[in-house]
C-alpha atoms as a PDB file:
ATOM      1  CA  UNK A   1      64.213 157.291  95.294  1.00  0.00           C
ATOM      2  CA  UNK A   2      61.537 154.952  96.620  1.00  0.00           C
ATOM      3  CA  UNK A   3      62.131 152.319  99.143  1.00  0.00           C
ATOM      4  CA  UNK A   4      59.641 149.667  99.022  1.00  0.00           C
ATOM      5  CA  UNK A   5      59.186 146.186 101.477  1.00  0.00           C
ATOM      6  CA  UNK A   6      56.446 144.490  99.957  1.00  0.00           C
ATOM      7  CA  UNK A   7      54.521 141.834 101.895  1.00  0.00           C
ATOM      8  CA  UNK A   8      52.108 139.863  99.761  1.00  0.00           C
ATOM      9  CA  UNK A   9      50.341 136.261  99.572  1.00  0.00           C
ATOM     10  CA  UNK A  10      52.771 134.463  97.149  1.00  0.00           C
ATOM     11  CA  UNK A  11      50.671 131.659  94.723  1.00  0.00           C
ATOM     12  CA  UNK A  12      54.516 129.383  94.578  1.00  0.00           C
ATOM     13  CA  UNK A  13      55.243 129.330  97.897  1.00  0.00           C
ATOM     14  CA  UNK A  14      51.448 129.367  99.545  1.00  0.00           C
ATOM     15  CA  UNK A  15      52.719 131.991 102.159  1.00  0.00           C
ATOM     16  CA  UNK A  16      53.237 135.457 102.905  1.00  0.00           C
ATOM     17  CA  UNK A  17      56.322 136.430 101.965  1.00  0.00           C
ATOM     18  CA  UNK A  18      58.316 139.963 101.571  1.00  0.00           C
ATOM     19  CA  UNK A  19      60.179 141.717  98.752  1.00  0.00           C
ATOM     20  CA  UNK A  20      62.258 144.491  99.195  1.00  0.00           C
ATOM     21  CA  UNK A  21      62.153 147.088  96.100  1.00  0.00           C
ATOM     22  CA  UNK A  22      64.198 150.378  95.220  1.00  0.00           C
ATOM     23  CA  UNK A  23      63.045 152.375  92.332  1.00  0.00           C
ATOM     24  CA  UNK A  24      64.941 155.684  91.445  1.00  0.00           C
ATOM     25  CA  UNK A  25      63.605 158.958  92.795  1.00  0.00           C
ATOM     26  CA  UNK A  26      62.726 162.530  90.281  1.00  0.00           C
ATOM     27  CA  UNK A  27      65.450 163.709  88.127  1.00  0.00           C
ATOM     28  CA  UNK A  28      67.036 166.453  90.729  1.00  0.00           C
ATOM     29  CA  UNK A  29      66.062 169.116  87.866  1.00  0.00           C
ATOM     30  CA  UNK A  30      62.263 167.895  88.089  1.00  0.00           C
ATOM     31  CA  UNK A  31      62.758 168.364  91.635  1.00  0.00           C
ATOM     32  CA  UNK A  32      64.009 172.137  91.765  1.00  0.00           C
ATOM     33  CA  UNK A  33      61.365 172.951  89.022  1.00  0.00           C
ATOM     34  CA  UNK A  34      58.575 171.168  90.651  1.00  0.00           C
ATOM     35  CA  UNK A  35      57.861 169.688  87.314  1.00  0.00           C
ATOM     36  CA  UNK A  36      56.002 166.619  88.168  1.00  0.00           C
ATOM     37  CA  UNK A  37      55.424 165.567  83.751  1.00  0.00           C
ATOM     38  CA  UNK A  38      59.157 165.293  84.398  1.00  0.00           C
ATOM     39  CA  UNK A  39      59.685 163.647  87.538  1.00  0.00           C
ATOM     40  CA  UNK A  40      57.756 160.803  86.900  1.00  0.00           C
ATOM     41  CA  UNK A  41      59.021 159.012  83.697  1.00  0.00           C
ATOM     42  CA  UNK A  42      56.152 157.215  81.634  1.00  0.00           C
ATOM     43  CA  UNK A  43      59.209 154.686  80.014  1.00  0.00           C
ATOM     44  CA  UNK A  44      59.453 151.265  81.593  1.00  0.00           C
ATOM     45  CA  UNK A  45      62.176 150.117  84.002  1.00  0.00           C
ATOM     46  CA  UNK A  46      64.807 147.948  83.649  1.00  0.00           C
ATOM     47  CA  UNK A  47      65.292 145.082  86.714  1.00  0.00           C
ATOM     48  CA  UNK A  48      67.991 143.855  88.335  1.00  0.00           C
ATOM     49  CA  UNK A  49      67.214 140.618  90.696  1.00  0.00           C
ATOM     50  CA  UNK A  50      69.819 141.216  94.081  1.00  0.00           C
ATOM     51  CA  UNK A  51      69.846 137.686  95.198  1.00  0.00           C
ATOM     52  CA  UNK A  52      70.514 137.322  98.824  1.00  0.00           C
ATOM     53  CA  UNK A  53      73.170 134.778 100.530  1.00  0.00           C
ATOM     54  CA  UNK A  54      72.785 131.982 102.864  1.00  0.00           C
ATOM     55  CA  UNK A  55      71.840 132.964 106.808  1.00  0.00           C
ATOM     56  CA  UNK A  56      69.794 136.434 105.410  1.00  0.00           C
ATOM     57  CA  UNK A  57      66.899 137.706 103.844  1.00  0.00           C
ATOM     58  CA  UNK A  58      66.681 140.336 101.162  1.00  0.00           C
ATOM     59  CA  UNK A  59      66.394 143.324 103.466  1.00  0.00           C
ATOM     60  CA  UNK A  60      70.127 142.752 104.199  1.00  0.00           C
ATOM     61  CA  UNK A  61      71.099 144.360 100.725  1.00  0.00           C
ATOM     62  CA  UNK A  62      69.465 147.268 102.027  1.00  0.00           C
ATOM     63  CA  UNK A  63      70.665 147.090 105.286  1.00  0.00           C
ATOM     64  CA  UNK A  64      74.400 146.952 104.230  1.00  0.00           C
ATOM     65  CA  UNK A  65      74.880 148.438 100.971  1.00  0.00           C
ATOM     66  CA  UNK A  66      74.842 151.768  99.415  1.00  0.00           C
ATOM     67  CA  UNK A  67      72.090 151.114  96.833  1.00  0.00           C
ATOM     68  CA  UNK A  68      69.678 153.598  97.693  1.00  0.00           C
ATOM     69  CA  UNK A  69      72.357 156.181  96.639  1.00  0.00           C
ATOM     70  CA  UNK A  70      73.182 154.280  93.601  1.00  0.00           C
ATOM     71  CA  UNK A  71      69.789 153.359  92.259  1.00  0.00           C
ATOM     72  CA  UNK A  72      69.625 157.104  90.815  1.00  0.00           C
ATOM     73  CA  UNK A  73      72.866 156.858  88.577  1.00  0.00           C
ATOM     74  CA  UNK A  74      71.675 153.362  86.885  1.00  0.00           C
ATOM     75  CA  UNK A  75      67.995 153.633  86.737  1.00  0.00           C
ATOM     76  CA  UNK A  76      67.014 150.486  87.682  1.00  0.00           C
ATOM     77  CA  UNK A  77      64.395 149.105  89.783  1.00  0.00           C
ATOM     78  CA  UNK A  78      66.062 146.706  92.250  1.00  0.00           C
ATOM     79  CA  UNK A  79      64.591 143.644  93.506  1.00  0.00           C
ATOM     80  CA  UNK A  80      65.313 141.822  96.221  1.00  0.00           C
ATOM     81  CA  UNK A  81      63.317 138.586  96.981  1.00  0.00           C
ATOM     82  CA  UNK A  82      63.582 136.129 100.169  1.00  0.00           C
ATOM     83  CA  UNK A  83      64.123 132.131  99.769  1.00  0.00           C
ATOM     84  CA  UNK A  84      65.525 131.525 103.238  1.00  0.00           C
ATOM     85  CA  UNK A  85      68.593 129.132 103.122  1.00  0.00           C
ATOM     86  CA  UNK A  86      66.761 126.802 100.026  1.00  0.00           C
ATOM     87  CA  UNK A  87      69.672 127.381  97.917  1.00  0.00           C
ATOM     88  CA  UNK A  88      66.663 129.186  95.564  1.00  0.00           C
ATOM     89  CA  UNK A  89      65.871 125.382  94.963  1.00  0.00           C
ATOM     90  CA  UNK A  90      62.400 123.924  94.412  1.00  0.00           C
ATOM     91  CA  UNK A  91      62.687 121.871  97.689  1.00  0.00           C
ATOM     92  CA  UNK A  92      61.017 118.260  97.091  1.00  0.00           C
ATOM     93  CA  UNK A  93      59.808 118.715 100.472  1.00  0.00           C
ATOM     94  CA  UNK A  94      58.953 122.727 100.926  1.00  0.00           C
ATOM     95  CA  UNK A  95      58.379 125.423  98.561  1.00  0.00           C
ATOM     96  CA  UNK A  96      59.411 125.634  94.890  1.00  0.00           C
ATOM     97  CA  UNK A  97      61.555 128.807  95.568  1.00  0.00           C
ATOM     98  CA  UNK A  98      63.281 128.581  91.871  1.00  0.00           C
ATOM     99  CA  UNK A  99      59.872 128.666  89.889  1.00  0.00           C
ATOM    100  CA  UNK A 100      59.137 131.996  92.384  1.00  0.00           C
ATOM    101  CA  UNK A 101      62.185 133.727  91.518  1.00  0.00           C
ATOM    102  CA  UNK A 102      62.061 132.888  88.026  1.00  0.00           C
ATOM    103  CA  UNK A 103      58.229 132.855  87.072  1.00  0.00           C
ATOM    104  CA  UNK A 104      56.183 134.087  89.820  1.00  0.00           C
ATOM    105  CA  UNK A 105      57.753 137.223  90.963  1.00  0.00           C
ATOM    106  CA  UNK A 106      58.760 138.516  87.617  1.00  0.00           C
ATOM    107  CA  UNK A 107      54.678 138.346  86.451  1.00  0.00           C
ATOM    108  CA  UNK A 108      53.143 139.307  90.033  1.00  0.00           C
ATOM    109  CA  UNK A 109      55.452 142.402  89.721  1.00  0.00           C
ATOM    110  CA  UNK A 110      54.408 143.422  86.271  1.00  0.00           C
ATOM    111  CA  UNK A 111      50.936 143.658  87.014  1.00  0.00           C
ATOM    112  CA  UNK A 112      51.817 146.020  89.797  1.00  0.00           C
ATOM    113  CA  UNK A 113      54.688 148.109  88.675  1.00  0.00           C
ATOM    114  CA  UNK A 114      55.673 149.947  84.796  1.00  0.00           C
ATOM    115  CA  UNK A 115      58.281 147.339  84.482  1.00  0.00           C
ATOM    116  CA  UNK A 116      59.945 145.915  81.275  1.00  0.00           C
ATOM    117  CA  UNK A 117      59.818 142.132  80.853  1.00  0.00           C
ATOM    118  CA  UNK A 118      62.362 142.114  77.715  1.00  0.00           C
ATOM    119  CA  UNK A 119      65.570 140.061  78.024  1.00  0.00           C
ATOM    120  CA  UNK A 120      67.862 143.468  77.488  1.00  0.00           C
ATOM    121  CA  UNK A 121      66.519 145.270  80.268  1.00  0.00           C
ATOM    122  CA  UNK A 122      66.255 142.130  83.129  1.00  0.00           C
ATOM    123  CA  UNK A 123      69.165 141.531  85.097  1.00  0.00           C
ATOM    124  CA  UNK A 124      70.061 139.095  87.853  1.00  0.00           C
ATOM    125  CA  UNK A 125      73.031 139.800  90.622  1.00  0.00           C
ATOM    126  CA  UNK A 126      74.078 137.458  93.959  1.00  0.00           C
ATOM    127  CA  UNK A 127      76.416 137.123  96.496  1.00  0.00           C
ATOM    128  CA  UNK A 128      77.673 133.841  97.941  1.00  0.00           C
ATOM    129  CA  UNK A 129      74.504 131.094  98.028  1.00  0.00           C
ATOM    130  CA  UNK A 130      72.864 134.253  95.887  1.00  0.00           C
ATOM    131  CA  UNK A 131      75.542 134.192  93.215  1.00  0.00           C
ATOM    132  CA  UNK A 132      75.218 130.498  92.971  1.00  0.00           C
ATOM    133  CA  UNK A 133      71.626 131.798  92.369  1.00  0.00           C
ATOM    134  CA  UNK A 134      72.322 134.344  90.100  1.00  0.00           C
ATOM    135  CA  UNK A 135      73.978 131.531  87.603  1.00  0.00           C
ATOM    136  CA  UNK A 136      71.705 129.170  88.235  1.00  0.00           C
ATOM    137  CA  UNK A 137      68.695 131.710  87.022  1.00  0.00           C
ATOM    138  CA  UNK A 138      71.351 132.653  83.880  1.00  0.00           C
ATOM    139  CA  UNK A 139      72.297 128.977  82.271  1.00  0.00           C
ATOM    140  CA  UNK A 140      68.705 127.632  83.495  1.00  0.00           C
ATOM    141  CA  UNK A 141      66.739 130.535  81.193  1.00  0.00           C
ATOM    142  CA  UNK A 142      69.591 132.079  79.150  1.00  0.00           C
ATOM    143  CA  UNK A 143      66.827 133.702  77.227  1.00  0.00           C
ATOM    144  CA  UNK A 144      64.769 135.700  79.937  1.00  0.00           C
ATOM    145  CA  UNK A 145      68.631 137.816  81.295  1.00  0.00           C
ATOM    146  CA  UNK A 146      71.011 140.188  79.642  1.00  0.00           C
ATOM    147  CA  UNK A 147      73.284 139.442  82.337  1.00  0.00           C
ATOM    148  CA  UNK A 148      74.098 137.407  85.280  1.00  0.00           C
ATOM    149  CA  UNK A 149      76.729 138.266  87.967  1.00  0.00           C
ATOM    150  CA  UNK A 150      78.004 136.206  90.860  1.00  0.00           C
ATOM    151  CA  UNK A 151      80.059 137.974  93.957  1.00  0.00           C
ATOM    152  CA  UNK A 152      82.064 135.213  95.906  1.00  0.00           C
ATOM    153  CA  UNK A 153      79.204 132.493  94.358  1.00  0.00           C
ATOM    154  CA  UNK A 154      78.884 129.360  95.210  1.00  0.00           C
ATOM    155  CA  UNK A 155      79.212 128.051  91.835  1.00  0.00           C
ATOM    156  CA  UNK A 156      79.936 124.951  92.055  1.00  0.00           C
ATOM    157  CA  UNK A 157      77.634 122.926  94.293  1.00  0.00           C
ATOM    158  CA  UNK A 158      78.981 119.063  93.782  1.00  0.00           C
ATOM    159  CA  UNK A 159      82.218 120.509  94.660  1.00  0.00           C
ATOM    160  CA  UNK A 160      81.125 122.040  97.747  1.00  0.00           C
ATOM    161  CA  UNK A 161      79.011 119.601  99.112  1.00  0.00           C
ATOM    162  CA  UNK A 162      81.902 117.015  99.276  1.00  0.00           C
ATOM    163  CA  UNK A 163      83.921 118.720 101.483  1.00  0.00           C
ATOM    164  CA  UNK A 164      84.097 119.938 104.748  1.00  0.00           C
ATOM    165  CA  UNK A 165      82.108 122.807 105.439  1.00  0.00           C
ATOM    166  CA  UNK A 166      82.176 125.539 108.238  1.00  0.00           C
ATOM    167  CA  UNK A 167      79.815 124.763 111.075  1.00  0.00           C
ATOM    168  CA  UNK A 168      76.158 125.576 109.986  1.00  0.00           C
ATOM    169  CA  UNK A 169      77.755 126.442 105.824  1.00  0.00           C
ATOM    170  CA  UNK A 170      75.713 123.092 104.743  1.00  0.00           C
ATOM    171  CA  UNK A 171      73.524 122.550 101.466  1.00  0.00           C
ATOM    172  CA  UNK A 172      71.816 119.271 103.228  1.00  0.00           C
ATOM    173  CA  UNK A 173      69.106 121.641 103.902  1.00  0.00           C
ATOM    174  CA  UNK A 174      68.155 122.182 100.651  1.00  0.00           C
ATOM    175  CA  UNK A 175      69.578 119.114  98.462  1.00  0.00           C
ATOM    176  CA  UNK A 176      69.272 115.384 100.048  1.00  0.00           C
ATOM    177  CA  UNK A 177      72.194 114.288  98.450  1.00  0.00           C
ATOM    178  CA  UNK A 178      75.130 115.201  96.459  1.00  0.00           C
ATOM    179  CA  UNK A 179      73.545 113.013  93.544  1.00  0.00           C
ATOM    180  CA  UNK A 180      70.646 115.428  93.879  1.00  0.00           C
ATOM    181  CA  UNK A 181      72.891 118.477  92.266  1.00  0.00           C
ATOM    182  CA  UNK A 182      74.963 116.419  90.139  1.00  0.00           C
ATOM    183  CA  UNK A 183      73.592 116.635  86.271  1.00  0.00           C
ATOM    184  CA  UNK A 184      70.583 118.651  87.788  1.00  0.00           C
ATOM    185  CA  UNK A 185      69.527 122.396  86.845  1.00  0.00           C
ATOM    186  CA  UNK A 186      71.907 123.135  90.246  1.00  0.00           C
ATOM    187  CA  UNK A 187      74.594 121.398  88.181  1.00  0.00           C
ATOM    188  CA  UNK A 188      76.367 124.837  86.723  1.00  0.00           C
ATOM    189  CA  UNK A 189      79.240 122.786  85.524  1.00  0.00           C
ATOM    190  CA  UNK A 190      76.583 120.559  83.699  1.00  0.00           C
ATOM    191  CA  UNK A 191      74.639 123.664  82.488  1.00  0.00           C
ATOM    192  CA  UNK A 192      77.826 125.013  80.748  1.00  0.00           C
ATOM    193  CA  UNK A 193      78.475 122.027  79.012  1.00  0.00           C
ATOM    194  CA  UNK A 194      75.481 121.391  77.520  1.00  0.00           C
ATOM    195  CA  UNK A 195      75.076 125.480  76.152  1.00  0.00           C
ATOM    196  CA  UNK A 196      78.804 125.037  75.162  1.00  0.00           C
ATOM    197  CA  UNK A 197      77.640 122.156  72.944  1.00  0.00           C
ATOM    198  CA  UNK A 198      74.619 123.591  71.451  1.00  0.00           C
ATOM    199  CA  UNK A 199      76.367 127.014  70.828  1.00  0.00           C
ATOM    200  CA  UNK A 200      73.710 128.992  73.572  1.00  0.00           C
ATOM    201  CA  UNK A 201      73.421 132.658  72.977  1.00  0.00           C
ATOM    202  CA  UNK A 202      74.348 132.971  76.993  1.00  0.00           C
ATOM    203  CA  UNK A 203      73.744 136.426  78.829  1.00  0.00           C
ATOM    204  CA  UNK A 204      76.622 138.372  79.508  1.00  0.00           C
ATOM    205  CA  UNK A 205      78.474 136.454  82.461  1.00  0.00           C
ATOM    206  CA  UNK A 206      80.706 138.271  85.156  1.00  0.00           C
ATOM    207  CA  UNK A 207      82.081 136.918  88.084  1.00  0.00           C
ATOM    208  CA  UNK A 208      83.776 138.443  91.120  1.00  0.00           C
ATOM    209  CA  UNK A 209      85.663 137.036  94.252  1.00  0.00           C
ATOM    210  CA  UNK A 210      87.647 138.543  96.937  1.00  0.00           C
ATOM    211  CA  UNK A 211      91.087 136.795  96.579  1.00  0.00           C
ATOM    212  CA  UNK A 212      90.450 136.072 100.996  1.00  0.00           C
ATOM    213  CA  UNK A 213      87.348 134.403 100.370  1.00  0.00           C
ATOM    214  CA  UNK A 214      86.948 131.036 102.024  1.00  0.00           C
ATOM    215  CA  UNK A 215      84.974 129.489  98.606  1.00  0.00           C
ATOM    216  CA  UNK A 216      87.270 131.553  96.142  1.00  0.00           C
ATOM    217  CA  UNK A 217      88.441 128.556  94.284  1.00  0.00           C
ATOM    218  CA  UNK A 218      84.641 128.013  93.681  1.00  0.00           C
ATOM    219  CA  UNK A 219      84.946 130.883  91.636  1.00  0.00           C
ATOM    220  CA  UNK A 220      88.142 129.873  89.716  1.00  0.00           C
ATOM    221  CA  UNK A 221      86.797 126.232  89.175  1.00  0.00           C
ATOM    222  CA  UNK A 222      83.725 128.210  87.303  1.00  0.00           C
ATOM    223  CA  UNK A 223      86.192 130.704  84.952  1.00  0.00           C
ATOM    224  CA  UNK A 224      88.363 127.846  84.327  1.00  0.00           C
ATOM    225  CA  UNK A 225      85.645 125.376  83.564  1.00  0.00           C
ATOM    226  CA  UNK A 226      84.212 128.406  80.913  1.00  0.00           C
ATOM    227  CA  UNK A 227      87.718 129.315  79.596  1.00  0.00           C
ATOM    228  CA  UNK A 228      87.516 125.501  78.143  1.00  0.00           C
ATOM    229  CA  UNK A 229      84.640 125.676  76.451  1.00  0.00           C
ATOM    230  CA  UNK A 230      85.351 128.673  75.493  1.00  0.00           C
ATOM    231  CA  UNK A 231      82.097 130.665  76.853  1.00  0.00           C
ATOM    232  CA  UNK A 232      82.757 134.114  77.079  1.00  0.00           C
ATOM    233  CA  UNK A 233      83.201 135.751  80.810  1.00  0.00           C
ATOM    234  CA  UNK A 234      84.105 138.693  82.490  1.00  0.00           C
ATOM    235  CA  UNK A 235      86.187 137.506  85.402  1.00  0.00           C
ATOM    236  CA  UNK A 236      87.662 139.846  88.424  1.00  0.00           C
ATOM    237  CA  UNK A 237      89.303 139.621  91.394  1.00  0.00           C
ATOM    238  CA  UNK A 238      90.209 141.641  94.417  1.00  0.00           C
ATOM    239  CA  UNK A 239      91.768 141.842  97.875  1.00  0.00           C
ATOM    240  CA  UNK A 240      89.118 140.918 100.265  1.00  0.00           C
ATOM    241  CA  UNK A 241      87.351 138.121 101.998  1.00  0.00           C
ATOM    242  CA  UNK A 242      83.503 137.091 102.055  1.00  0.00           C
ATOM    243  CA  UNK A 243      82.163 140.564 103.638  1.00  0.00           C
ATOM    244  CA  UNK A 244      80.036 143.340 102.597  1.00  0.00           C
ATOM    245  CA  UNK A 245      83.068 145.621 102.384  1.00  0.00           C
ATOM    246  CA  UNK A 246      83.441 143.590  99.373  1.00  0.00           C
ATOM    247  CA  UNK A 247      80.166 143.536  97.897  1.00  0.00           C
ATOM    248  CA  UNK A 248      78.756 146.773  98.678  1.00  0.00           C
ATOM    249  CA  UNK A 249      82.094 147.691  96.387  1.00  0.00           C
ATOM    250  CA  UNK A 250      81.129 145.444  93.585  1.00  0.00           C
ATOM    251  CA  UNK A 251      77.655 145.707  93.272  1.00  0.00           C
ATOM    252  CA  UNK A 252      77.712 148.994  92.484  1.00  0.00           C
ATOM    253  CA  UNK A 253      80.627 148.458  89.816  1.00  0.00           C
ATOM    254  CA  UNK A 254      78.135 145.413  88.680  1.00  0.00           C
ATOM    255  CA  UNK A 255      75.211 147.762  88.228  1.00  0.00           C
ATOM    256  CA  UNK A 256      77.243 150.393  86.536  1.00  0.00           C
ATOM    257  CA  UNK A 257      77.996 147.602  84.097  1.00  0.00           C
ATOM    258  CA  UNK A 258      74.575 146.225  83.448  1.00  0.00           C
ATOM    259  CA  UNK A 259      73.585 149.992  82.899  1.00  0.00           C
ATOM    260  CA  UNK A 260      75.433 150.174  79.582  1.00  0.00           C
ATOM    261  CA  UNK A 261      74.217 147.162  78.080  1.00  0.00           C
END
């Protein structure tokens, strides 16, 4: 296993900015033969995208989770970006953090890494603001993700920016008004509508929420609004609030998922 934090001059945003990387380490039979034709496979690697929530940075998913351990049994290289609290929104006053997610980072790390850029082997995960990000990557470019997977998302952003929100648990920051998500590519209620209508061949959709979680019927407002229009999606629940107890569970159920697809 390699543990990467990559700092680098980003073209979208005009700044520095870091990504945190795992890759999986040498077979452990490579290892005890000192074979290194072996240990170092020449086949490209699948991505997942780990999309970070509000209040963090992508260094957190290393920080709390398990996924150095688990990069090895699902061969992935895991990416994990940071777009500060935008919502991954291109701000109309700040950077375009979407268009990096989705466009920049994909290309600037395929000219550095043996990556695949196929739609079977590029995945996207999130928790909380990051799920909302996750779907919002998913119904925006169906056709660049095999799957998309939100953990206690945020998925539906008119809904939650009418009500009353924890102190500091705001989306002003990123959107200027409510009429700013509505029918917009943040719209995920729009987005399934309109794929519902034209018959979208949608990745594979799975979403998660701990039963205790403050924005769980965010969750159930998504499953219902796809059980309507009848798009396909894995749904599953679970004791347990909006905590990495929770997702450090999931993610590695989530990966184990994406890994036979």
């Amino acid at each position: 296993m390699a543990s990467i934090v990559l700092k680098y001059q980003s073209v979208e945003l005009g700044f520095n900015t870091e990504v945190n990387i795992i890759v999986p380490g040498a077979p452990f039979k490579a290892m005890m033969e000192k074979d290194i034709g072996k240990a170092y496979s020449v086949k490209p690697l699948r991505v997942v995208y780990l999309l970070h929530g509000a209040f963090s940075d992508g260094s957190e998913w290393v920080r709390q989770c398990g996924l150095e351990r688990y990069v090895n049994d699902y061969n992935f290289m895991l990416v994990m970006p940071t777009v500060n609290n935008s919502f991954y929104h291109d701000l109309e006053y700040g950077p375009k953090y979407f268009k990096y997610v989705t466009e920049e980072l994909p290309a600037f790390l395929s000219s550095l890494f043996n990556i695949s850029t196929k739609r079977e082997d590029t995945f996207v995960c999130g928790l909380s603001m990051g799920g909302f990000g996750a779907m919002k990557c998913a119904l925006n470019y169906p056709e660049r993700y095999a799957g998309a997977a939100s953990m206690s998302g945020a998925l539906d952003m008119v809904t939650m920016g009418k009500r009353n929100k924890p102190a500091g648990m705001s989306c002003e920051g990123a959107f200027l008004t409510i009429d700013d998500i509505k029918d917009s590519n943040n719209d995920l209620m729009m987005l399934l509508e309109k794929h519902a209508k034209a018959k979208t061949d949608l990745p594979k959709l799975h979403v998660c929420v701990g039963i205790e979680d403050f924005i769980y019927d965010l969750s159930i407002l998504f499953k219902d609004k796809c059980e309507v229009l009848n798009i396909p999606l894995d749904y599953y629940e679970e004791a347990g609030g909006h905590e990495w107890d929770f997702w450090d569970r999931n993610v590695k159920r989530i990966l184990e998922m994406f890994s036979k697809m």
